[in-house]
PDB file of N, CA and C in Angstrom:
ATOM      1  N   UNK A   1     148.504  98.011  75.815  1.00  0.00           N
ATOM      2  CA  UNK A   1     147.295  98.335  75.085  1.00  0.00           C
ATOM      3  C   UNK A   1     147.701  98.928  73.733  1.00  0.00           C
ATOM      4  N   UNK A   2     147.216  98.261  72.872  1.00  0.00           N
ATOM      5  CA  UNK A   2     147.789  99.002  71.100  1.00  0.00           C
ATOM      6  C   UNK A   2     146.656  99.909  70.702  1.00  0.00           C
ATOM      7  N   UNK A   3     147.196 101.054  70.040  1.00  0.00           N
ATOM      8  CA  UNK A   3     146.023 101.640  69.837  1.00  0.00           C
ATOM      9  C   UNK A   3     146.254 102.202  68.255  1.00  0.00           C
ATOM     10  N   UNK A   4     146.718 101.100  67.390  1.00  0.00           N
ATOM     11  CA  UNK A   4     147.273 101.035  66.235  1.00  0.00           C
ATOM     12  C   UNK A   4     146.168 101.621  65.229  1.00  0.00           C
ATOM     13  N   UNK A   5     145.034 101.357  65.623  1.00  0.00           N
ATOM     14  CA  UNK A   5     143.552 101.718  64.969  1.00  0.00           C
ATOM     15  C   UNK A   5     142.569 102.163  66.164  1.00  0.00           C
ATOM     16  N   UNK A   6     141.590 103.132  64.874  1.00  0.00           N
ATOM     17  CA  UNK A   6     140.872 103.515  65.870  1.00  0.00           C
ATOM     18  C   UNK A   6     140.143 103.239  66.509  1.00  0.00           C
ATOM     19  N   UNK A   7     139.467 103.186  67.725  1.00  0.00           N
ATOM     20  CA  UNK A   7     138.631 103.191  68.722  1.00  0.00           C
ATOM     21  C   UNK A   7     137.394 103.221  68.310  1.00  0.00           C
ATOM     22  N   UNK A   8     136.908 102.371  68.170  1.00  0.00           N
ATOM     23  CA  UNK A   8     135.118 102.015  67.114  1.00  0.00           C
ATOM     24  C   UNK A   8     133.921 102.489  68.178  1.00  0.00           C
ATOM     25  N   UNK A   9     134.361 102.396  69.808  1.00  0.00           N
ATOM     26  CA  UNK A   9     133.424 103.359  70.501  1.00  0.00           C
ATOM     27  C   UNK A   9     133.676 104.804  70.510  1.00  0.00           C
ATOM     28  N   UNK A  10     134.489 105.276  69.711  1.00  0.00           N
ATOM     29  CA  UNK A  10     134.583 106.774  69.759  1.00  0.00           C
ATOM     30  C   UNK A  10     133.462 107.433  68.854  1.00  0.00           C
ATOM     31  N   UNK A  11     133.242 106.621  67.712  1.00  0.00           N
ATOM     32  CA  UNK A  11     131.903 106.134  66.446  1.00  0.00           C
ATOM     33  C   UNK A  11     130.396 106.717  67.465  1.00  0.00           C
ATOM     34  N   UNK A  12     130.354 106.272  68.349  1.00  0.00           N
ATOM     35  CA  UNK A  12     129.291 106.170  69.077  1.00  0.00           C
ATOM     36  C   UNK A  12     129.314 106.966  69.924  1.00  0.00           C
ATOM     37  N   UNK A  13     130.083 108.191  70.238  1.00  0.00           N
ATOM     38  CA  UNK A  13     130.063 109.662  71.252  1.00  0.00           C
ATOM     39  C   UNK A  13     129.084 110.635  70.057  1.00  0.00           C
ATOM     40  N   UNK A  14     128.461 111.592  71.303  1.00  0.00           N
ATOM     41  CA  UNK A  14     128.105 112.424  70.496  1.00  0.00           C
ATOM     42  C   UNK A  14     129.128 113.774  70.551  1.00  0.00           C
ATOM     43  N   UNK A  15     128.833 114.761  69.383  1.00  0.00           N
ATOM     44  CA  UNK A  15     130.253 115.237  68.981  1.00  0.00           C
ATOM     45  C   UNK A  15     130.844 116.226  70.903  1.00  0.00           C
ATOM     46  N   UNK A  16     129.699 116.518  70.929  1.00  0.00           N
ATOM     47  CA  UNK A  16     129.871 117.245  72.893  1.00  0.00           C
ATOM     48  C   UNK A  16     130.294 116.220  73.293  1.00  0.00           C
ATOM     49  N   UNK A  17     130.340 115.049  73.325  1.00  0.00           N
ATOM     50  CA  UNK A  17     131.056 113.890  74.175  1.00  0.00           C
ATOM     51  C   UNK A  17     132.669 114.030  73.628  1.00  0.00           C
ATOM     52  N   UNK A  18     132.347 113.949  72.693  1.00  0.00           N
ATOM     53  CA  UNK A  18     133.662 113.715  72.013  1.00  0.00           C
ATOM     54  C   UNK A  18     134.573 115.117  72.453  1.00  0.00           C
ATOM     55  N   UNK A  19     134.491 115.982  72.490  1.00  0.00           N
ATOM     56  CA  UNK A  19     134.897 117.391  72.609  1.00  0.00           C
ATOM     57  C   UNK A  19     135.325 117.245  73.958  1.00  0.00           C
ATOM     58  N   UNK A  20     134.345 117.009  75.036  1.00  0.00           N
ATOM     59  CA  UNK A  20     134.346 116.889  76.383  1.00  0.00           C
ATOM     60  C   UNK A  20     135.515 115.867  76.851  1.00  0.00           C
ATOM     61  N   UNK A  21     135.643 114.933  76.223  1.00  0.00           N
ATOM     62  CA  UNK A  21     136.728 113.479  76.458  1.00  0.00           C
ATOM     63  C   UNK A  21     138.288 114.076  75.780  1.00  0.00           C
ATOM     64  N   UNK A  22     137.741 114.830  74.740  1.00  0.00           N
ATOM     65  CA  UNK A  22     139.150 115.502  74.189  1.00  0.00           C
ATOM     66  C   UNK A  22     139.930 116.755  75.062  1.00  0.00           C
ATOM     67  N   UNK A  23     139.186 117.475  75.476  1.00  0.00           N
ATOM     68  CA  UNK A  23     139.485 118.313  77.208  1.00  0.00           C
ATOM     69  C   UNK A  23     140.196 117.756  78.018  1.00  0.00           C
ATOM     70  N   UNK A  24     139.484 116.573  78.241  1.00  0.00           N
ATOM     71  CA  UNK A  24     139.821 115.607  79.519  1.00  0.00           C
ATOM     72  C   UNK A  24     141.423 114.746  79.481  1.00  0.00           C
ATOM     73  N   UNK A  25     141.277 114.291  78.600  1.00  0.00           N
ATOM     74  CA  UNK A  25     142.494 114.363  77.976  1.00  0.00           C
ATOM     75  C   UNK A  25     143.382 115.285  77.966  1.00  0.00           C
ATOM     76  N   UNK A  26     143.516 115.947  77.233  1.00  0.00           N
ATOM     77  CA  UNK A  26     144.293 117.630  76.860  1.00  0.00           C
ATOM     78  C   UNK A  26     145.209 117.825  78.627  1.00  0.00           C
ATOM     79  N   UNK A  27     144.196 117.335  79.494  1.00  0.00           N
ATOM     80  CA  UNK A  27     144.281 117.488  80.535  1.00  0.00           C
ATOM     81  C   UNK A  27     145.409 116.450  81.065  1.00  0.00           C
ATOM     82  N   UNK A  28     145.320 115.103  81.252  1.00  0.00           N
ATOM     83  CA  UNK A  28     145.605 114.125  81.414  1.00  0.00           C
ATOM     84  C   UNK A  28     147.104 114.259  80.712  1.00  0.00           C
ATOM     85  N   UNK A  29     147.573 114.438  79.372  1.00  0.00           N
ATOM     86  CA  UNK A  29     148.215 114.103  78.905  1.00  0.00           C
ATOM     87  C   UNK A  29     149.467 115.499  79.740  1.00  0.00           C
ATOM     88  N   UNK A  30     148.528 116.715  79.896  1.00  0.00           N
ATOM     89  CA  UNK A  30     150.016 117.671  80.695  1.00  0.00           C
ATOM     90  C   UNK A  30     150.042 117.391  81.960  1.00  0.00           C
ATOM     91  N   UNK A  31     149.160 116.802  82.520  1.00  0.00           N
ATOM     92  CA  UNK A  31     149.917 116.025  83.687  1.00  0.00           C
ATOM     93  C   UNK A  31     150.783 115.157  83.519  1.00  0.00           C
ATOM     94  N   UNK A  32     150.656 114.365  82.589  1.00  0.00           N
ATOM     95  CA  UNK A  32     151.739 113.010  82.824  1.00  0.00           C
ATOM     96  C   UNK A  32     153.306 113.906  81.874  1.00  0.00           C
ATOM     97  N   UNK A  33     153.160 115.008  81.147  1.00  0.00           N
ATOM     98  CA  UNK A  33     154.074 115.248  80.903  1.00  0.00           C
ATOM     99  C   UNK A  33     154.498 116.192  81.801  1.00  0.00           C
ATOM    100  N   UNK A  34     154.398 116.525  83.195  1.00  0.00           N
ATOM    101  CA  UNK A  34     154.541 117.057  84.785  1.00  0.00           C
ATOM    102  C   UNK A  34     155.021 115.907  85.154  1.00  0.00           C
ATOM    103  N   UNK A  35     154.657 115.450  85.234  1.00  0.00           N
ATOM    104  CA  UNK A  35     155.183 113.608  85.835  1.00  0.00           C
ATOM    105  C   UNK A  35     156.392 113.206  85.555  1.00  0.00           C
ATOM    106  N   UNK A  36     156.393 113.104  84.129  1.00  0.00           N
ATOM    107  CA  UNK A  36     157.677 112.333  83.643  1.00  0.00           C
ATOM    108  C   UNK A  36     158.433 113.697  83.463  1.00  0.00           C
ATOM    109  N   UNK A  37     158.408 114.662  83.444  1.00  0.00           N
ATOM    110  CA  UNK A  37     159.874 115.644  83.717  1.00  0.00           C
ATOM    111  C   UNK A  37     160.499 116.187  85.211  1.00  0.00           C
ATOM    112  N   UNK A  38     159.369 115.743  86.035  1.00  0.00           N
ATOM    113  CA  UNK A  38     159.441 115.388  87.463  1.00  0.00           C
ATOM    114  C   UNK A  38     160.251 114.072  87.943  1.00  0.00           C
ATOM    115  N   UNK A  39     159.812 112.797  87.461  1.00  0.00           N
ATOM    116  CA  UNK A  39     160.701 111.548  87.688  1.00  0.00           C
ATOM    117  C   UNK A  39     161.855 111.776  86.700  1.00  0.00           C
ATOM    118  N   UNK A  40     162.279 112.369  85.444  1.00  0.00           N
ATOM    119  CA  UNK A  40     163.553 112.569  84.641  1.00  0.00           C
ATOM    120  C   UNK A  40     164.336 113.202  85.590  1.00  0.00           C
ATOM    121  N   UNK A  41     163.780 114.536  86.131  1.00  0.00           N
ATOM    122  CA  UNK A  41     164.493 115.660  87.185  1.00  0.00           C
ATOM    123  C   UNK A  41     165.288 114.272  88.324  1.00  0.00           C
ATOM    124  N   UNK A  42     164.290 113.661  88.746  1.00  0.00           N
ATOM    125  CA  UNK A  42     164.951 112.818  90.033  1.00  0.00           C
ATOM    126  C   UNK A  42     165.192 111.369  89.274  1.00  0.00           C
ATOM    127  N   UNK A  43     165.798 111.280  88.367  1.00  0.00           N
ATOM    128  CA  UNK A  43     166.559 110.332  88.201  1.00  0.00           C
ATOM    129  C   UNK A  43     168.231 110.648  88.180  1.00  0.00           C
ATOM    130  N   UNK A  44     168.321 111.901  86.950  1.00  0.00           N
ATOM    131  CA  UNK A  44     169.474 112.505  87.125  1.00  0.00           C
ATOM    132  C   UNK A  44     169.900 112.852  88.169  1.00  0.00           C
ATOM    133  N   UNK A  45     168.866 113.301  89.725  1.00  0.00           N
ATOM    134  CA  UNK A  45     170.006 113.675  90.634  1.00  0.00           C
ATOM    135  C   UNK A  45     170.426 112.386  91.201  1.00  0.00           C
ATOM    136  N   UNK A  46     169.420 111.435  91.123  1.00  0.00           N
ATOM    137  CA  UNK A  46     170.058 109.978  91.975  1.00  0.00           C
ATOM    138  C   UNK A  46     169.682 109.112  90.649  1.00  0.00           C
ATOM    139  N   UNK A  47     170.687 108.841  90.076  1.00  0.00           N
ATOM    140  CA  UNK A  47     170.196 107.224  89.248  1.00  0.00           C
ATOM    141  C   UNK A  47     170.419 106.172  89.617  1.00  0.00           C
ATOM    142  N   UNK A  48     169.421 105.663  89.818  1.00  0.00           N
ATOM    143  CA  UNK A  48     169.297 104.142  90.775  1.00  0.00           C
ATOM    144  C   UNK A  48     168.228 103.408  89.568  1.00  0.00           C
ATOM    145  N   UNK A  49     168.316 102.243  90.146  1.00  0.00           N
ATOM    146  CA  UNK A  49     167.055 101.474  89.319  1.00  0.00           C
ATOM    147  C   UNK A  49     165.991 101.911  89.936  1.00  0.00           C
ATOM    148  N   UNK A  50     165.430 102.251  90.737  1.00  0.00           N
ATOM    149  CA  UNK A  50     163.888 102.355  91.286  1.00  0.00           C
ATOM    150  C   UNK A  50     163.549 103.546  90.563  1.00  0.00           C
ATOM    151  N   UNK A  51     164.913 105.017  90.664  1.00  0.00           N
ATOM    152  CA  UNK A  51     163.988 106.467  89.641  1.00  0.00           C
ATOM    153  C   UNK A  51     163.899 105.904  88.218  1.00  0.00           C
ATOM    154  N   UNK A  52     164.520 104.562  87.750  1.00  0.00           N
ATOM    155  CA  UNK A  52     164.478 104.510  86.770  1.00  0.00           C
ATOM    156  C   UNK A  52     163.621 104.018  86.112  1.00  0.00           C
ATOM    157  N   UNK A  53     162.839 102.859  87.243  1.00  0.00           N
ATOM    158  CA  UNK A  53     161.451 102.160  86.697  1.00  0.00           C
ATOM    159  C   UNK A  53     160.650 103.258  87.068  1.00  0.00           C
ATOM    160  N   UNK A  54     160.379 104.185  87.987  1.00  0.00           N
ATOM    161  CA  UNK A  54     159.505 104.931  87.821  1.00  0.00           C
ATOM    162  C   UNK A  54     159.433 105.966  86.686  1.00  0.00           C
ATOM    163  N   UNK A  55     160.755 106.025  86.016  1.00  0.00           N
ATOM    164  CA  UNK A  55     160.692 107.340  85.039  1.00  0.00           C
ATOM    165  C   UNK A  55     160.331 106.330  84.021  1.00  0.00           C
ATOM    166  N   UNK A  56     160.280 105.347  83.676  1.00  0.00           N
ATOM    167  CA  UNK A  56     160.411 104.374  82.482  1.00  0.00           C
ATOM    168  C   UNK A  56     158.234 104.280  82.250  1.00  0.00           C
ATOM    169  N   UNK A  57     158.163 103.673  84.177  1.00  0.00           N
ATOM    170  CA  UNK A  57     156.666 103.619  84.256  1.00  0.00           C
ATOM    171  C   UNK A  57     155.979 104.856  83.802  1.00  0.00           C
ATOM    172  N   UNK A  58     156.575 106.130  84.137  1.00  0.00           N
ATOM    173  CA  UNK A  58     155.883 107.669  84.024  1.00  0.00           C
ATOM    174  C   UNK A  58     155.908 107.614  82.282  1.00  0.00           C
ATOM    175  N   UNK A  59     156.885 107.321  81.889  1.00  0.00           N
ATOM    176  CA  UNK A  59     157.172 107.764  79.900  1.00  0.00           C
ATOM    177  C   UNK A  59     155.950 106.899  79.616  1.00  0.00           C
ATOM    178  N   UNK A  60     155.853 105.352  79.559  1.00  0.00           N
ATOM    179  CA  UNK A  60     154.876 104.809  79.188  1.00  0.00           C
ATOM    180  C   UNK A  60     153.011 105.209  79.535  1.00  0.00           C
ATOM    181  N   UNK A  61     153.139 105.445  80.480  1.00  0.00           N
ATOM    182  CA  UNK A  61     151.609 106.475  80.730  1.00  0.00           C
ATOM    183  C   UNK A  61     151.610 107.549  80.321  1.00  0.00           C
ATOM    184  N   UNK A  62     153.191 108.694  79.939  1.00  0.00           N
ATOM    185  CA  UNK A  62     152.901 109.522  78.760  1.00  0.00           C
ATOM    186  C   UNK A  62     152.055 109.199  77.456  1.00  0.00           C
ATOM    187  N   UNK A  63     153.132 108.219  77.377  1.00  0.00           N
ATOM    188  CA  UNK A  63     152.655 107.701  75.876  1.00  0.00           C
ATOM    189  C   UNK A  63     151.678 106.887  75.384  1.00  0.00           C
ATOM    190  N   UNK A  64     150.938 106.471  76.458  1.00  0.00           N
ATOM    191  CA  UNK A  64     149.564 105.745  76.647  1.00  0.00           C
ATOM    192  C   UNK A  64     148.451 106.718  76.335  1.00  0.00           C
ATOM    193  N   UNK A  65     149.037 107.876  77.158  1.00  0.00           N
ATOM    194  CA  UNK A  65     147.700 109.237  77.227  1.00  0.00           C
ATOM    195  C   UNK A  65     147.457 109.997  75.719  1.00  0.00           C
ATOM    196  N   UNK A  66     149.330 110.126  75.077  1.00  0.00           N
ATOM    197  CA  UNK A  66     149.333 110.725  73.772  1.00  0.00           C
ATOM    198  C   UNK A  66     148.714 109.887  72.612  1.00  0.00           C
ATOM    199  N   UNK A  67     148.547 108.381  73.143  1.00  0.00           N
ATOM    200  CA  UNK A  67     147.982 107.673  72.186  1.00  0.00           C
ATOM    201  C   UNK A  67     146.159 108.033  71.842  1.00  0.00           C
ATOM    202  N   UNK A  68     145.795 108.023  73.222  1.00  0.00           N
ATOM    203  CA  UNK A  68     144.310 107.773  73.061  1.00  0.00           C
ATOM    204  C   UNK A  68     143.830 109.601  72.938  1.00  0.00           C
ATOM    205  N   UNK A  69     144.808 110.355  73.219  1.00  0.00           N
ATOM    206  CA  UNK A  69     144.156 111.406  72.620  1.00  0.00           C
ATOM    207  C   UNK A  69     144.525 111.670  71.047  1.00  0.00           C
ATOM    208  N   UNK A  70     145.207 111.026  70.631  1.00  0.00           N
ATOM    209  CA  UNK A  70     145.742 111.033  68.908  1.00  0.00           C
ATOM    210  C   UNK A  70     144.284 110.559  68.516  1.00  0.00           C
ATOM    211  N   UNK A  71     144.056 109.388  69.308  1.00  0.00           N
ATOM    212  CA  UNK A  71     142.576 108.518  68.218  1.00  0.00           C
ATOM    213  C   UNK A  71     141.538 109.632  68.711  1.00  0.00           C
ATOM    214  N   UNK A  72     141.081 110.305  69.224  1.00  0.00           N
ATOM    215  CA  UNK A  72     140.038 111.056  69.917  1.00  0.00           C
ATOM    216  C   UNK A  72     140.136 112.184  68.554  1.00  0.00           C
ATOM    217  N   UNK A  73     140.995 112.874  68.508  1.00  0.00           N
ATOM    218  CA  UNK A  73     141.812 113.529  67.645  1.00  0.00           C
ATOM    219  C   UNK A  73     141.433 113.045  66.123  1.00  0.00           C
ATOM    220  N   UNK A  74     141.724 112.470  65.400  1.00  0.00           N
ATOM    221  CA  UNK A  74     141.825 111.304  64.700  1.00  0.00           C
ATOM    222  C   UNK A  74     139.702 111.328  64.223  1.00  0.00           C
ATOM    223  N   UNK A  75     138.831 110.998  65.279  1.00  0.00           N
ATOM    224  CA  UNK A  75     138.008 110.795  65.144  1.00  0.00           C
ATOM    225  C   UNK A  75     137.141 112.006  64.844  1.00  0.00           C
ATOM    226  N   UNK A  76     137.240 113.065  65.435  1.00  0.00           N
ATOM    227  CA  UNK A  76     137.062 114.286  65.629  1.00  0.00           C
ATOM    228  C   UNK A  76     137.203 114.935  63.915  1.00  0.00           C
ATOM    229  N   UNK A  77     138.528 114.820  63.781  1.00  0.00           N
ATOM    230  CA  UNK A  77     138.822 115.295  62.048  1.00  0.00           C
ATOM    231  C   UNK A  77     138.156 115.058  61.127  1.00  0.00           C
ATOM    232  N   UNK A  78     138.218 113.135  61.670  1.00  0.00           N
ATOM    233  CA  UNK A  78     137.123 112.764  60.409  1.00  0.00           C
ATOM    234  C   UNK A  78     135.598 112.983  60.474  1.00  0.00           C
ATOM    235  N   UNK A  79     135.314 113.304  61.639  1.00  0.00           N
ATOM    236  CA  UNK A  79     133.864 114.017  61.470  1.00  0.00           C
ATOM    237  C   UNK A  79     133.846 115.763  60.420  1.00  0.00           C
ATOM    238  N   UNK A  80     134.821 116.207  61.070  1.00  0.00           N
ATOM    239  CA  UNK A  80     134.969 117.398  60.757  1.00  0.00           C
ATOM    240  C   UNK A  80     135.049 117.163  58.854  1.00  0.00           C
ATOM    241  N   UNK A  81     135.905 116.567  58.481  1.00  0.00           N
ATOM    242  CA  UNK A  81     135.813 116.384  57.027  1.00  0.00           C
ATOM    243  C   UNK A  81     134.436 115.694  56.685  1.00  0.00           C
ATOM    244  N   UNK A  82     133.796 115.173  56.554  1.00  0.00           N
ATOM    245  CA  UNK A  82     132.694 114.594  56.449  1.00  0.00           C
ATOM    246  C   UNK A  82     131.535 115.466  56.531  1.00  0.00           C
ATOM    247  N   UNK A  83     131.558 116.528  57.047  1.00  0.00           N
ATOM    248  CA  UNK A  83     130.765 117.453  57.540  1.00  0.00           C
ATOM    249  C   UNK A  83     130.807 118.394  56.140  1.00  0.00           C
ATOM    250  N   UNK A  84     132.154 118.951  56.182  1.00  0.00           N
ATOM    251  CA  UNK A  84     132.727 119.806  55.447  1.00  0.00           C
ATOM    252  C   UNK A  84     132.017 119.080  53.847  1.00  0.00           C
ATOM    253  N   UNK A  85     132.585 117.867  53.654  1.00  0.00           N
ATOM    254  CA  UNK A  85     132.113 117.520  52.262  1.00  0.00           C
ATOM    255  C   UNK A  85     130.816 117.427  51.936  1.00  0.00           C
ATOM    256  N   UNK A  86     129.975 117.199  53.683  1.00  0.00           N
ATOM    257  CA  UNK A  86     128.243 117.041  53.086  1.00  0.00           C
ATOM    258  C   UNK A  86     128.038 118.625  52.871  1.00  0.00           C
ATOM    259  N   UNK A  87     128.486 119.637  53.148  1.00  0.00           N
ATOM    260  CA  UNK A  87     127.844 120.651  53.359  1.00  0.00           C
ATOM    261  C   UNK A  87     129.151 121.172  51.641  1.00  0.00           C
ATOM    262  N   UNK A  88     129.570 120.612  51.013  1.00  0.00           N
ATOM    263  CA  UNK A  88     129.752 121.181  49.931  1.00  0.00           C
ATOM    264  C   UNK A  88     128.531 120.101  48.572  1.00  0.00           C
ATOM    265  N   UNK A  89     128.170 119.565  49.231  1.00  0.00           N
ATOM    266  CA  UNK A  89     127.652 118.650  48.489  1.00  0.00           C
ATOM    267  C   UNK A  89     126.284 119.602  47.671  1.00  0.00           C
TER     268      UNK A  89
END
């Protein structure tokens, strides 16, 4: 899944949605980084190929989770600036 650009249904949360999904996340993402220093821990004591697709599988759902909370992130700011400039307007 590329998440090279942003997420055009994030456009369409309201900002409590958006806040609420960014939590949820926040959440999501220190689990999987529990995960993958959990499968790293048990690769080093046994390295085999199987801790290794699982530590390989665990990094990539890290980095799946750090993605979609970057765009959440990302979307959030640019409200926040937008806000900021109508209210200097």
């Amino acid at each position: 899944m590329s998440h090279l650009h942003l997420d055009e249904s994030l456009k369409t949360l309201s900002d409590e949605e958006l806040k609420q999904r960014i939590k949820t996340l926040e959440r999501h993402v220190m689990v999987g980084e529990q995960d993958f220093y959990e499968k790293r821990a048990q690769y080093k004591k046994h390295p085999n190929e199987t801790n290794l697709t699982f530590l390989l599988n665990t990094a990539e759902t890290a980095i799946d989770r750090y993605a979609r909370l970057r765009e959440h992130y990302l979307e959030y700011i640019s409200r926040l600036e937008k806000a900021l400039k109508e209210s200097k307007s």
